[in-house]
C-alpha atoms as a PDB file:
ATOM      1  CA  UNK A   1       0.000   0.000   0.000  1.00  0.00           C
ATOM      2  CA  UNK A   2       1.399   3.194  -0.808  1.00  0.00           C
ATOM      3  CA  UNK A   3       1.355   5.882   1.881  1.00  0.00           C
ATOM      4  CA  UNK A   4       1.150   9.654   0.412  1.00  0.00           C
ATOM      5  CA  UNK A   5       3.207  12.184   1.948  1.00  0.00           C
ATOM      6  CA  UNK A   6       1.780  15.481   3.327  1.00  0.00           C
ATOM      7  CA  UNK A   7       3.773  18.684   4.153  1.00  0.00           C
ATOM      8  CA  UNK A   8       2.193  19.349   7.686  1.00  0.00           C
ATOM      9  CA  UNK A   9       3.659  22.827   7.779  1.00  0.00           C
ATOM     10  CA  UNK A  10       2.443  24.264   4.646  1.00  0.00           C
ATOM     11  CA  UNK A  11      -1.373  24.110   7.155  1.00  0.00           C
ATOM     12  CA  UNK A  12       0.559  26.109  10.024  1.00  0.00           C
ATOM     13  CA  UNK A  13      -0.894  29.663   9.846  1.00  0.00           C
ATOM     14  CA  UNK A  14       2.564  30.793  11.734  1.00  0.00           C
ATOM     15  CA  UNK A  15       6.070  29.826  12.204  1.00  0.00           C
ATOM     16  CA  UNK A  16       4.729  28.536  15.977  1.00  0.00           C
ATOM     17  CA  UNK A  17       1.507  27.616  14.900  1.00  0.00           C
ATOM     18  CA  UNK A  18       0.581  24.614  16.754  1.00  0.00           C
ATOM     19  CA  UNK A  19      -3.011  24.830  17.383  1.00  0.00           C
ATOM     20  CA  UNK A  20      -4.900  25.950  14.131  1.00  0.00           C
ATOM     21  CA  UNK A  21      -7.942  23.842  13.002  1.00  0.00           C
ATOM     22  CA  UNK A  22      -6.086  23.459   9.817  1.00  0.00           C
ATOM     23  CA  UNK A  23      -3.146  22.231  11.050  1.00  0.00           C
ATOM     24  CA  UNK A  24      -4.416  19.916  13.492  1.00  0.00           C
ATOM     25  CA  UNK A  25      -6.178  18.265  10.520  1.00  0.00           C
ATOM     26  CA  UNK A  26      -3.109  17.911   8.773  1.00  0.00           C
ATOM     27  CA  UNK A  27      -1.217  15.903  11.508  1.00  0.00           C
ATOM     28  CA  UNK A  28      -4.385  14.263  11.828  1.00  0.00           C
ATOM     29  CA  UNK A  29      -4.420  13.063   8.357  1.00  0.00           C
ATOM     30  CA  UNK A  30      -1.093  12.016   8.988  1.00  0.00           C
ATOM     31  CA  UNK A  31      -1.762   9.663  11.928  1.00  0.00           C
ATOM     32  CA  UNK A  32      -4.700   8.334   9.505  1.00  0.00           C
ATOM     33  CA  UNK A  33      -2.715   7.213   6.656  1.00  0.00           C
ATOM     34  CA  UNK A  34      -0.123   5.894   8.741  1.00  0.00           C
ATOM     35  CA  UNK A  35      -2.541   3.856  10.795  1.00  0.00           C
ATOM     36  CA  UNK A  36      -4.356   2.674   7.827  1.00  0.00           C
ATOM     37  CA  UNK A  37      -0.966   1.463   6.108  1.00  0.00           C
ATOM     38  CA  UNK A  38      -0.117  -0.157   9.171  1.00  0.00           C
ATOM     39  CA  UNK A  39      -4.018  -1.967   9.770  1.00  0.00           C
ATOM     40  CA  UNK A  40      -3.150  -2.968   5.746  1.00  0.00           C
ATOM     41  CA  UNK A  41      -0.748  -5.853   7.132  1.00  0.00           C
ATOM     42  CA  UNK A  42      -1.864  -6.170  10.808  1.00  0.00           C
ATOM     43  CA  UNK A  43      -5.924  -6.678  10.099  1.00  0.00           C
ATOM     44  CA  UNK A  44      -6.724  -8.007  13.319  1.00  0.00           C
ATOM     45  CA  UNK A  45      -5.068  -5.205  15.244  1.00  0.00           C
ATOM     46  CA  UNK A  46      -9.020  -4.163  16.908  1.00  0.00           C
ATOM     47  CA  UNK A  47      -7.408  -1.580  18.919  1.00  0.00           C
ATOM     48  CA  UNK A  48      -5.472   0.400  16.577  1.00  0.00           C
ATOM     49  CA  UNK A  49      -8.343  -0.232  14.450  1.00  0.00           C
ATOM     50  CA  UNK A  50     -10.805   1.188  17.233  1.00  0.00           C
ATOM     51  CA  UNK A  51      -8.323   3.855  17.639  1.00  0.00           C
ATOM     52  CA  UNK A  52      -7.995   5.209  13.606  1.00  0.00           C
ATOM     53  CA  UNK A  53     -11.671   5.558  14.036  1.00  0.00           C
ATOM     54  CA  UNK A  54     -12.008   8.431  16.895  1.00  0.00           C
ATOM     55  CA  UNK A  55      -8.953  10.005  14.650  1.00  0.00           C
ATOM     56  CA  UNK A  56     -11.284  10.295  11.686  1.00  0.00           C
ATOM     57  CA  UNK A  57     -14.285  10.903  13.867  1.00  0.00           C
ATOM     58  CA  UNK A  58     -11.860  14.570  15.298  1.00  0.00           C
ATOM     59  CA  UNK A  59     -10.720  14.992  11.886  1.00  0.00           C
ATOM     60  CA  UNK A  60     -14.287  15.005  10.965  1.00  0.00           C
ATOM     61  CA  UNK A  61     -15.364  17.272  13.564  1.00  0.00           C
ATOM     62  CA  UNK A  62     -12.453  19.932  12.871  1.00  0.00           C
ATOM     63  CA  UNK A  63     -13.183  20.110   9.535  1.00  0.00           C
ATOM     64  CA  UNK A  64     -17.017  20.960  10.181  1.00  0.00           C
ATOM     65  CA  UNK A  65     -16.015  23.222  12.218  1.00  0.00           C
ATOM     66  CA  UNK A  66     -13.914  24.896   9.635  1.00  0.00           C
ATOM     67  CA  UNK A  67     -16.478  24.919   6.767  1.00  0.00           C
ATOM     68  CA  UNK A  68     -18.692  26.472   9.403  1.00  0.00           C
ATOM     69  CA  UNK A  69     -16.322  29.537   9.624  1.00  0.00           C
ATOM     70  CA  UNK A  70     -14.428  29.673   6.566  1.00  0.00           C
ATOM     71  CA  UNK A  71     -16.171  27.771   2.974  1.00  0.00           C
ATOM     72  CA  UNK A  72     -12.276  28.903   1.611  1.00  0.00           C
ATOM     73  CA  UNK A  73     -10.212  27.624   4.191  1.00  0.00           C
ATOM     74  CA  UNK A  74     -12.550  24.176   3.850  1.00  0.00           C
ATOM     75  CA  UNK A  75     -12.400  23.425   0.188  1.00  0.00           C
ATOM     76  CA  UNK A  76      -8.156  24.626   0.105  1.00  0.00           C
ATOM     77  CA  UNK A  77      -7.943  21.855   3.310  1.00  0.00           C
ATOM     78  CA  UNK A  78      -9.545  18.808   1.126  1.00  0.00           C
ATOM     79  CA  UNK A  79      -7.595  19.613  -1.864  1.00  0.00           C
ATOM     80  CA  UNK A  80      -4.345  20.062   0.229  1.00  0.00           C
ATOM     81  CA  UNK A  81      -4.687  16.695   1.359  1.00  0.00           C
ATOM     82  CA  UNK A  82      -6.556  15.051  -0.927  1.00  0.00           C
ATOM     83  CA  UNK A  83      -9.483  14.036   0.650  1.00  0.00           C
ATOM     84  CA  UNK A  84     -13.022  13.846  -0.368  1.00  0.00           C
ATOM     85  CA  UNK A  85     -16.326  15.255   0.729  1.00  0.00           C
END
């Protein structure tokens, strides 16, 4: 399975940006595809499984949140990382 590679920091907002919506959804889709590669060879890993789902459940919640507040910021976040909606 191949794992795409995102450049977290071009989400940060600021050099010491740590705790935008957008870039918490970056390192969030991160932890996603890198749990998702690794659930590829271990399928019977429940809790890592049980875990990748309350990742996209916040991901999911962030990014409502963002739409709410900015359509812009929204549609440049799924196209960033490539995800669909």
């Amino acid at each position: 399975m191949s794992e795409s590679t995102i450049n977290v920091a071009d989400f940060k907002a600021h050099e010491n940006d740590t705790g935008s919506a957008d870039y918490q959804v970056a390192l969030l889709t991160e932890r996603i595809l890198h749990l998702t590669a690794h659930l590829g060879s271990h399928k019977k890993d429940n809790s890592s499984r049980r875990g990748l789902l309350k990742l996209v459940s916040q991901r999911r919640k962030l990014l409502d949140y963002v739409k709410a507040n900015s359509e812009e910021r929204y549609q440049k976040l799924l196209k960033g990382l490539n995800l669909r909606k």
